[in-house]
PDB file of N, CA and C in Angstrom:
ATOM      1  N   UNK A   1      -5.992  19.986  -2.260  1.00  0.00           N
ATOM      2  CA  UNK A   1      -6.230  18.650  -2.786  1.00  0.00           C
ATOM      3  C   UNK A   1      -4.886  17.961  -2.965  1.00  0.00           C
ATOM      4  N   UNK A   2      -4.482  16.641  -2.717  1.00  0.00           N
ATOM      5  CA  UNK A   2      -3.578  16.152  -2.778  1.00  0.00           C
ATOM      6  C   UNK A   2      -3.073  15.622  -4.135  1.00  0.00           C
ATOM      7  N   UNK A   3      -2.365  15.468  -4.249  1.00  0.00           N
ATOM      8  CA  UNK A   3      -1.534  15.301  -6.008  1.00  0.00           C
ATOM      9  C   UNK A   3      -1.928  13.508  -5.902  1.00  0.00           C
ATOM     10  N   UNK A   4      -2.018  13.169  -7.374  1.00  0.00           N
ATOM     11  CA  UNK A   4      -2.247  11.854  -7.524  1.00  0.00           C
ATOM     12  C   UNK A   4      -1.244  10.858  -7.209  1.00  0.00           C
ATOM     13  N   UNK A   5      -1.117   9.329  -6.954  1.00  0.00           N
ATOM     14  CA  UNK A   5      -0.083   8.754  -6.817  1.00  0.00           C
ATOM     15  C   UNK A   5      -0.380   8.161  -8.436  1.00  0.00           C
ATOM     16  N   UNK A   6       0.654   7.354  -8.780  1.00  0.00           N
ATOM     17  CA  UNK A   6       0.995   7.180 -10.147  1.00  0.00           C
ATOM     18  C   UNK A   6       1.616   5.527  -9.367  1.00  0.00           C
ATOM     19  N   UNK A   7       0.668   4.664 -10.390  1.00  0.00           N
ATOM     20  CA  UNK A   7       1.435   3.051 -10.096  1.00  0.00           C
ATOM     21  C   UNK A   7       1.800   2.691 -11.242  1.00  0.00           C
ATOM     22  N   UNK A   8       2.337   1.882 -11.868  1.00  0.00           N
ATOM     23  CA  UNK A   8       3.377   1.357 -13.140  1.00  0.00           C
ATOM     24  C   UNK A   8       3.072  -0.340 -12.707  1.00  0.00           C
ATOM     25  N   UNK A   9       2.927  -0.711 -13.793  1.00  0.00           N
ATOM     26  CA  UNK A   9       2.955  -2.404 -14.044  1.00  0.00           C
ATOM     27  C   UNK A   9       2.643  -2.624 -15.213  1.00  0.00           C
ATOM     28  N   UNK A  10       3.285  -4.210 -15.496  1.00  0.00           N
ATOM     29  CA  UNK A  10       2.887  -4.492 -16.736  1.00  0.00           C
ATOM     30  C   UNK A  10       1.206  -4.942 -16.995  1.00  0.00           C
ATOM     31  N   UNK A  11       0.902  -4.690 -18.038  1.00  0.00           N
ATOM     32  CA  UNK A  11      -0.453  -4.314 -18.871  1.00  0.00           C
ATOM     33  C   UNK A  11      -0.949  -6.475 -17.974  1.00  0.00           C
ATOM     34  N   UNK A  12      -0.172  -6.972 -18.624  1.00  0.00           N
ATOM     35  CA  UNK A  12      -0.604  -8.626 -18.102  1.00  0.00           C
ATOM     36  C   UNK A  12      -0.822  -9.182 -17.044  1.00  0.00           C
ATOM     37  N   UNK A  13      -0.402  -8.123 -16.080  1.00  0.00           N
ATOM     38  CA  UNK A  13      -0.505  -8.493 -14.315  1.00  0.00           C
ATOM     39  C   UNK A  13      -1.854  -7.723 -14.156  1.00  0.00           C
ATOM     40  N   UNK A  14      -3.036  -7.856 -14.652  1.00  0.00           N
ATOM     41  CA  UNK A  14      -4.592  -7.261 -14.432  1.00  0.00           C
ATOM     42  C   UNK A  14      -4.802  -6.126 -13.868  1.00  0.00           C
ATOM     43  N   UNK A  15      -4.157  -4.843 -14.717  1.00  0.00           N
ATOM     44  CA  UNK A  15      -4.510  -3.345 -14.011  1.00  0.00           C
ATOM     45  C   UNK A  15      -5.851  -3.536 -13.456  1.00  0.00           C
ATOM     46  N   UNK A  16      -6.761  -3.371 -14.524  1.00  0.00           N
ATOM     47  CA  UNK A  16      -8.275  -3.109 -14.208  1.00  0.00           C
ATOM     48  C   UNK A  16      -8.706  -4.007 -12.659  1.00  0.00           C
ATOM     49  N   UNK A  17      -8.311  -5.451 -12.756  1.00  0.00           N
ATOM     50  CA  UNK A  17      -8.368  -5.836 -11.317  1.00  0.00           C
ATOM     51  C   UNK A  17      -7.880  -5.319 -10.398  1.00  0.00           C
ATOM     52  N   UNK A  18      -6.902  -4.754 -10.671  1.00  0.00           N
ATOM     53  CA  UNK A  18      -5.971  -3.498  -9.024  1.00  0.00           C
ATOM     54  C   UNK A  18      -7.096  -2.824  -9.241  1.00  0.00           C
ATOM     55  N   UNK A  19      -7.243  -1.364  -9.445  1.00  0.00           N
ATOM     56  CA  UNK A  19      -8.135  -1.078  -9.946  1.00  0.00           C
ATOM     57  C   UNK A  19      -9.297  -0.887  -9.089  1.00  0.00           C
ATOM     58  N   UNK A  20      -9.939  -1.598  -9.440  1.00  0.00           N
ATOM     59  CA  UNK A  20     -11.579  -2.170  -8.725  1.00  0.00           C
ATOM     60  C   UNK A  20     -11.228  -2.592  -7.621  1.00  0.00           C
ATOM     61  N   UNK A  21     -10.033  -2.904  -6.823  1.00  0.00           N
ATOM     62  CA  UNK A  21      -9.520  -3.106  -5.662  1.00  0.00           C
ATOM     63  C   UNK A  21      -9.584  -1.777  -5.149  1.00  0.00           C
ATOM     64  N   UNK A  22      -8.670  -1.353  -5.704  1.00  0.00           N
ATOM     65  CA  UNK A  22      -8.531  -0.045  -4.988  1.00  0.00           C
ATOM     66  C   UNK A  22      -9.840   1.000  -4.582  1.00  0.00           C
ATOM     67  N   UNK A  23     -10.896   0.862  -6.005  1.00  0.00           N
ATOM     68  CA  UNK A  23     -12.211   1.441  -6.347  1.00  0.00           C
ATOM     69  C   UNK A  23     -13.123   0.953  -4.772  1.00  0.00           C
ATOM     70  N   UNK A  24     -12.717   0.030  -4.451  1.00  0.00           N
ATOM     71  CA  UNK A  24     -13.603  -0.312  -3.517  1.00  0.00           C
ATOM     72  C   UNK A  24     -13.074   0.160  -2.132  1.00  0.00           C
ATOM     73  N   UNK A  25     -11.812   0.344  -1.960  1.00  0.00           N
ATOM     74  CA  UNK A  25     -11.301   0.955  -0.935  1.00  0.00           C
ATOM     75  C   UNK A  25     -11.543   2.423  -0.768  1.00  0.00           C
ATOM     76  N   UNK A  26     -12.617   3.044  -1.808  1.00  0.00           N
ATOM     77  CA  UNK A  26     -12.737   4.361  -1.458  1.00  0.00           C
ATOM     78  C   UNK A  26     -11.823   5.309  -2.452  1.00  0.00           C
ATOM     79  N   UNK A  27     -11.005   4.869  -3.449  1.00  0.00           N
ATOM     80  CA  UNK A  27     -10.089   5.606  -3.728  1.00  0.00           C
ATOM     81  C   UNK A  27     -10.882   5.815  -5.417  1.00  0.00           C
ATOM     82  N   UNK A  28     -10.428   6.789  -6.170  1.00  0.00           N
ATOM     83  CA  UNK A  28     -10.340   7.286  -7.360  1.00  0.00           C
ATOM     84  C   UNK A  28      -9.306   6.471  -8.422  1.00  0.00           C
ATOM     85  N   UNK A  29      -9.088   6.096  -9.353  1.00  0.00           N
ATOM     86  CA  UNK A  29      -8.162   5.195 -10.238  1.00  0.00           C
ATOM     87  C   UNK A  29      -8.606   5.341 -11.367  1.00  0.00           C
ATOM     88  N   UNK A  30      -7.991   5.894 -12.370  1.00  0.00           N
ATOM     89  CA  UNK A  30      -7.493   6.252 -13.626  1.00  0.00           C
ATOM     90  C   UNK A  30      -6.744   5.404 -14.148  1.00  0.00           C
ATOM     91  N   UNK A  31      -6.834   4.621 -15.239  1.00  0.00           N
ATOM     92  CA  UNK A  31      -6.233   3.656 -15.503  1.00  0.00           C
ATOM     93  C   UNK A  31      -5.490   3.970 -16.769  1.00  0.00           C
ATOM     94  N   UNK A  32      -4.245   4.106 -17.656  1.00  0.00           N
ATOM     95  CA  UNK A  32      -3.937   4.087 -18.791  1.00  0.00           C
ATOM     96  C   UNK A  32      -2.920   3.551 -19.203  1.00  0.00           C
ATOM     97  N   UNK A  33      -2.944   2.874 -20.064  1.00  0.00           N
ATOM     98  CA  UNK A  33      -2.570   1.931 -21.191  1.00  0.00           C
ATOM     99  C   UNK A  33      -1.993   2.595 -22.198  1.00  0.00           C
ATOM    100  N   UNK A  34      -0.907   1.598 -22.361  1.00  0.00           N
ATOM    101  CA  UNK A  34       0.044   1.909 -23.908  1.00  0.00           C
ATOM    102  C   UNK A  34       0.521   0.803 -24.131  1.00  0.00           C
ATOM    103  N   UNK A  35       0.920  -0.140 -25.061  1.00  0.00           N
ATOM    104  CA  UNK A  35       1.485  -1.822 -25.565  1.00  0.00           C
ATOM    105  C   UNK A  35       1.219  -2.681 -24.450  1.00  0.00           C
ATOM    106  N   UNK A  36       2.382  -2.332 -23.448  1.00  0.00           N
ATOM    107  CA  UNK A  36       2.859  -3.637 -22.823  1.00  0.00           C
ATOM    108  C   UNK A  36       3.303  -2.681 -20.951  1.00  0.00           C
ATOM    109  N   UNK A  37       2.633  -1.849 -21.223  1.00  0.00           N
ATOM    110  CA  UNK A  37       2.974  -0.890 -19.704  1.00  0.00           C
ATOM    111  C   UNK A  37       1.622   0.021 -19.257  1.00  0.00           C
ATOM    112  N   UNK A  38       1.030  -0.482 -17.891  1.00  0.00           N
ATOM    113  CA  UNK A  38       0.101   0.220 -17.315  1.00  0.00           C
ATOM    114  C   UNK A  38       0.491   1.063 -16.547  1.00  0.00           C
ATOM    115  N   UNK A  39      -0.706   2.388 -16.440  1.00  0.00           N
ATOM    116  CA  UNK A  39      -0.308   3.325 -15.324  1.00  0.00           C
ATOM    117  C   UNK A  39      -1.253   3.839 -14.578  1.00  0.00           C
ATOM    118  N   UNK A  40      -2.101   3.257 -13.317  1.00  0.00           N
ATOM    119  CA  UNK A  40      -3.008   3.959 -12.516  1.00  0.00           C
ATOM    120  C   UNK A  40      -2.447   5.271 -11.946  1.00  0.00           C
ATOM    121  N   UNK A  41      -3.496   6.157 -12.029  1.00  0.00           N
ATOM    122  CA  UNK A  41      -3.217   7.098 -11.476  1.00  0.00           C
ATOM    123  C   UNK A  41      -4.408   7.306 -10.347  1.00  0.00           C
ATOM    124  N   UNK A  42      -4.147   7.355  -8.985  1.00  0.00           N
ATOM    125  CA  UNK A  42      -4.944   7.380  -7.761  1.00  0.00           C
ATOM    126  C   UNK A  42      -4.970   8.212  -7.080  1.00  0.00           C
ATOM    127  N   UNK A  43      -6.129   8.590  -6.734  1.00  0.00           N
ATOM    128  CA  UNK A  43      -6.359   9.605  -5.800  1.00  0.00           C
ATOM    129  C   UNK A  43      -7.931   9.120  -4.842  1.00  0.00           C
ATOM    130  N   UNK A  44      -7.798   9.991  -3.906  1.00  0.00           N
ATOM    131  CA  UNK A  44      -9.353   9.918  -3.227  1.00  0.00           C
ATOM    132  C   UNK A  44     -10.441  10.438  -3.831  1.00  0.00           C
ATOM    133  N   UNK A  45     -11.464   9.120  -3.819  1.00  0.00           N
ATOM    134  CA  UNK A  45     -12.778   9.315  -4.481  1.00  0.00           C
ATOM    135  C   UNK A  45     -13.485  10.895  -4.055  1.00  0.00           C
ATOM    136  N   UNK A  46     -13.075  11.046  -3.184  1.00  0.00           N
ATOM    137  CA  UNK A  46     -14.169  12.344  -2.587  1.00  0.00           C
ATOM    138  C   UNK A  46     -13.444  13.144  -1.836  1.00  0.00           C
ATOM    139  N   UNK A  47     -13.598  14.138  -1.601  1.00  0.00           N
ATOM    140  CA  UNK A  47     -12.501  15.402  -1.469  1.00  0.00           C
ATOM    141  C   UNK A  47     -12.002  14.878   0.072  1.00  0.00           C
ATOM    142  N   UNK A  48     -10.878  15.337   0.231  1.00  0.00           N
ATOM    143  CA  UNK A  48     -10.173  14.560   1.547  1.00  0.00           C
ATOM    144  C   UNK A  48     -11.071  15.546   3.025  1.00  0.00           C
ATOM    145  N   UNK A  49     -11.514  16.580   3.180  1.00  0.00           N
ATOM    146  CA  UNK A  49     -12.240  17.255   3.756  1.00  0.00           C
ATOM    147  C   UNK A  49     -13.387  16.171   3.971  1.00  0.00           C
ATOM    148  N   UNK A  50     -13.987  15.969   3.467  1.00  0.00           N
ATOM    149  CA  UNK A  50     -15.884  15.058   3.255  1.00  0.00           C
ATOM    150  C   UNK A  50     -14.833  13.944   3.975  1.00  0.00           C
ATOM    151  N   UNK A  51     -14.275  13.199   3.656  1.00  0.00           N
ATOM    152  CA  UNK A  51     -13.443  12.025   3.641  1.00  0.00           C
ATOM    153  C   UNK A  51     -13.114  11.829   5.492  1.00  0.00           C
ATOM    154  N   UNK A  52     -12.559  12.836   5.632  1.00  0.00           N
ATOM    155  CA  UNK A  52     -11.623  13.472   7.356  1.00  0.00           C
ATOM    156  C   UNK A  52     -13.701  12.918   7.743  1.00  0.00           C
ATOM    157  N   UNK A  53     -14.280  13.891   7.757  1.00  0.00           N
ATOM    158  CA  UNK A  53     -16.104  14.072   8.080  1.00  0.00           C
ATOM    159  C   UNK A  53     -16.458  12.439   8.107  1.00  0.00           C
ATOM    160  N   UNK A  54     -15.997  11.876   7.224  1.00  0.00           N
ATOM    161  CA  UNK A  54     -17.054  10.405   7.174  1.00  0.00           C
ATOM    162  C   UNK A  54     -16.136   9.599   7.919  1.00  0.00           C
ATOM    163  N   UNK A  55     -14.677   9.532   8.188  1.00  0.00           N
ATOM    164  CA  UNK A  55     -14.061   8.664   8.870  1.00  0.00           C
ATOM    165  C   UNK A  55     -14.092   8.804  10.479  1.00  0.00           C
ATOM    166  N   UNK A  56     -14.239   9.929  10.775  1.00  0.00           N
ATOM    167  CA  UNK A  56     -14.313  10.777  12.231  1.00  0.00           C
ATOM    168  C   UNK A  56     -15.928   9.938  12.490  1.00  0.00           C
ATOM    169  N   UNK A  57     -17.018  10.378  12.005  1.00  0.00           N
ATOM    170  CA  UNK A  57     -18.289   9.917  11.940  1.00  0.00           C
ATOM    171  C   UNK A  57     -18.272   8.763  12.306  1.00  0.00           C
ATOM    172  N   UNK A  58     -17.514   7.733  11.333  1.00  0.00           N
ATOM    173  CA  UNK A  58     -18.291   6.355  11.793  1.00  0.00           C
ATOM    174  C   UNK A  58     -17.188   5.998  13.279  1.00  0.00           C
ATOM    175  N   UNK A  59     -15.581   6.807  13.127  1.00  0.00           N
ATOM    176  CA  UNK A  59     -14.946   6.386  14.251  1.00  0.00           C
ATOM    177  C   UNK A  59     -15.696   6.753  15.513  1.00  0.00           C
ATOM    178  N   UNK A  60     -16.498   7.735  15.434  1.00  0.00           N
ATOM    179  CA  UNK A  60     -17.519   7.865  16.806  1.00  0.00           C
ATOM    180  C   UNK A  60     -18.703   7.182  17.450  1.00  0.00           C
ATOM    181  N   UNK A  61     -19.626   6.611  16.216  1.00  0.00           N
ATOM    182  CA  UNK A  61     -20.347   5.495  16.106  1.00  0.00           C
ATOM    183  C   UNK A  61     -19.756   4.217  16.369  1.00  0.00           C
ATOM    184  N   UNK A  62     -18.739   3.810  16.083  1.00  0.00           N
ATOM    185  CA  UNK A  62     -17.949   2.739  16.273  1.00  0.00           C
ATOM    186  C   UNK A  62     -17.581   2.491  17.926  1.00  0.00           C
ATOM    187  N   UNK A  63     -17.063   3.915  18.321  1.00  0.00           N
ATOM    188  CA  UNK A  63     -16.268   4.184  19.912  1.00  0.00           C
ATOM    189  C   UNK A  63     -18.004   3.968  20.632  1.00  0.00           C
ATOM    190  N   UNK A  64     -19.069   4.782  20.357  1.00  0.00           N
ATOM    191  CA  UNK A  64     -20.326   4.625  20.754  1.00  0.00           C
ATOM    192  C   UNK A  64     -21.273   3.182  21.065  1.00  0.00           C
ATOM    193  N   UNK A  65     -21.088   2.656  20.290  1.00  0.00           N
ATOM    194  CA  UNK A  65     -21.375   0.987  19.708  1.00  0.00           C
ATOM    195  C   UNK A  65     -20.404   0.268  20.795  1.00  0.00           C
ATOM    196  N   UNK A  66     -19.428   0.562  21.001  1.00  0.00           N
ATOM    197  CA  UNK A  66     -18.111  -0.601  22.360  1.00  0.00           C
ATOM    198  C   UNK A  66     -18.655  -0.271  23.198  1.00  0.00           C
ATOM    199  N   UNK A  67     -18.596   0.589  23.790  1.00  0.00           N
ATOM    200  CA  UNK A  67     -18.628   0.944  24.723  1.00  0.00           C
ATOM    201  C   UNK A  67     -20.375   1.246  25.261  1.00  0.00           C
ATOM    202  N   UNK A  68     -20.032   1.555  27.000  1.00  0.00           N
ATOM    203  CA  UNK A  68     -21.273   1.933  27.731  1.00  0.00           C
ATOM    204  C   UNK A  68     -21.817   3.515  27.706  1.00  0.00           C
ATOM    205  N   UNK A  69     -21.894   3.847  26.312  1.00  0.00           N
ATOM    206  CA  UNK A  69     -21.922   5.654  26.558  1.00  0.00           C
ATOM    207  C   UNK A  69     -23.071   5.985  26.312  1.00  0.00           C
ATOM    208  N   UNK A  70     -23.795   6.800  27.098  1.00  0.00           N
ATOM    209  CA  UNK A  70     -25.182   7.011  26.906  1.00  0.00           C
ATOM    210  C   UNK A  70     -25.098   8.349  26.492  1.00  0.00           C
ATOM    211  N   UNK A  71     -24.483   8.630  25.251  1.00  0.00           N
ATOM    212  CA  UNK A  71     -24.495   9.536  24.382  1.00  0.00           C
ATOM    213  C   UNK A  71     -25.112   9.433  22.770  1.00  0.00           C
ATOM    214  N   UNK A  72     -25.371  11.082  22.194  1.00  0.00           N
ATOM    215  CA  UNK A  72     -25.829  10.764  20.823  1.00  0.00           C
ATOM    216  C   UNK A  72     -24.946  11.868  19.949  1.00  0.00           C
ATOM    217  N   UNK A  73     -24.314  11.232  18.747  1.00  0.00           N
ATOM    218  CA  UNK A  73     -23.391  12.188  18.541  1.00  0.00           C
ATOM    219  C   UNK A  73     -24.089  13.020  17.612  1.00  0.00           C
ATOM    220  N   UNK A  74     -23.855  14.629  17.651  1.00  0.00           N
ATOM    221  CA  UNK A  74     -25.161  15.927  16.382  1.00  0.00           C
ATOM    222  C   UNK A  74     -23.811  16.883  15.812  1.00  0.00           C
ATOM    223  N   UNK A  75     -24.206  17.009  14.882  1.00  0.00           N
ATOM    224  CA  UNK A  75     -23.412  18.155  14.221  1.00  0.00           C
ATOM    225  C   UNK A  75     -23.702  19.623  14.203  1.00  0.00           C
ATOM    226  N   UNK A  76     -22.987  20.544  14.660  1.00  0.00           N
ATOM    227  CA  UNK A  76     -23.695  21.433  15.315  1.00  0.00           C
ATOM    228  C   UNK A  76     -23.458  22.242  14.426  1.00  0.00           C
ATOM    229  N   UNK A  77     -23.370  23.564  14.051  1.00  0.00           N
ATOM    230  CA  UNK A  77     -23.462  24.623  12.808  1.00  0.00           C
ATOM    231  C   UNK A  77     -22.113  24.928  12.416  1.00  0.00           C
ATOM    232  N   UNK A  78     -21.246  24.891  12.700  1.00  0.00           N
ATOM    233  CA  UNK A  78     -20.152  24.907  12.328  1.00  0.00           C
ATOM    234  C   UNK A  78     -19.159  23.637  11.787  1.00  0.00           C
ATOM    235  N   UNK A  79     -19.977  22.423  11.951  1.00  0.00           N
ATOM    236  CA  UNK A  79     -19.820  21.283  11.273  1.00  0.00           C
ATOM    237  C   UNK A  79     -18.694  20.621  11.938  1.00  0.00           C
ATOM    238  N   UNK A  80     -18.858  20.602  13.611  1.00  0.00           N
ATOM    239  CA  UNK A  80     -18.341  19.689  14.841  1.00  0.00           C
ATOM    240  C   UNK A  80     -19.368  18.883  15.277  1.00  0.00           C
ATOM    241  N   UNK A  81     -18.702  17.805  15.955  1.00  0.00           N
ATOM    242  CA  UNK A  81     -19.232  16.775  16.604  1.00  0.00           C
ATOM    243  C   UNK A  81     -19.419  17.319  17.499  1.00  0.00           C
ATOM    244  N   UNK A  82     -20.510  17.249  18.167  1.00  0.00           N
ATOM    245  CA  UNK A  82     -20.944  17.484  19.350  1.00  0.00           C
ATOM    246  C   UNK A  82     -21.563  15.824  20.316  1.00  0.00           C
ATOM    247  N   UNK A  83     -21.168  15.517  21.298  1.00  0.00           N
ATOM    248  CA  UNK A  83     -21.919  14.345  21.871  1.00  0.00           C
ATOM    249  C   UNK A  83     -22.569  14.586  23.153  1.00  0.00           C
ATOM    250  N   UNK A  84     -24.083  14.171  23.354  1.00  0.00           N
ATOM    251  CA  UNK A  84     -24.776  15.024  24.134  1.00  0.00           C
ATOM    252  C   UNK A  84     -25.508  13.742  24.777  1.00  0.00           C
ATOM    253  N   UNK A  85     -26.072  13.644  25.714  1.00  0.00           N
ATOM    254  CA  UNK A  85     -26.921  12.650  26.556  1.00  0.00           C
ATOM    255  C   UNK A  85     -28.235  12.912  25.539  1.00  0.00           C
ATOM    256  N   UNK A  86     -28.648  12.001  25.440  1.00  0.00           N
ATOM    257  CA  UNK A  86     -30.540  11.604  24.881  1.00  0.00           C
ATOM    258  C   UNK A  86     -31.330  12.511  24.941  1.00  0.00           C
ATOM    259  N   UNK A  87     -31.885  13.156  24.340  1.00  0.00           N
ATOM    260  CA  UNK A  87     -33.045  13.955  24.777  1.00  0.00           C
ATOM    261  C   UNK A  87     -32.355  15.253  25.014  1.00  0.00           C
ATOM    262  N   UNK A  88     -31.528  15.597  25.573  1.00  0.00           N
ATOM    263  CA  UNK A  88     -30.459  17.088  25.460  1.00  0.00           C
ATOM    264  C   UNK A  88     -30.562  18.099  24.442  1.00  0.00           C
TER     265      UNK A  88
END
């Protein structure tokens, strides 16, 4: 698992709005407060393994979708892409 990144700003420049930025990009954010100094601490929402799985996924659906490929992409037991003609 990868170590968190750590951001610093002042408390008045809208942590919680970074934040929910970031929240929506998929990422994890920990937010903490003391007077007049914020500190997100970020990491990936979901283990970077699942993460590698869902970005590969839609990048194949995506490459599938451009293009003329008369393929269907299956996950086979060992948890590879496999891409196979219709009905195969």
């Amino acid at each position: 698992m990868c170590e968190p990144i750590h951001v610093e700003l002042p408390c008045s420049f809208d942590a919680a709005g970074l934040a929910g930025f970031l929240e929506a990009r998929g990422l994890r954010v920990t937010v903490k407060s003391c007077e007049e100094q914020c500190e997100l601490e970020v990491g990936f929402a979901v283990d970077p393994d699942v993460r590698l799985h869902q970005e590969v996924e839609a990048a194949l659906s995506a490459w599938l979708a451009e293009g003329d490929h008369a393929l269907v992409p299956s996950l086979d037991r060992r948890h590879e892409y496999v891409l196979r003609p219709p009905g195969d």
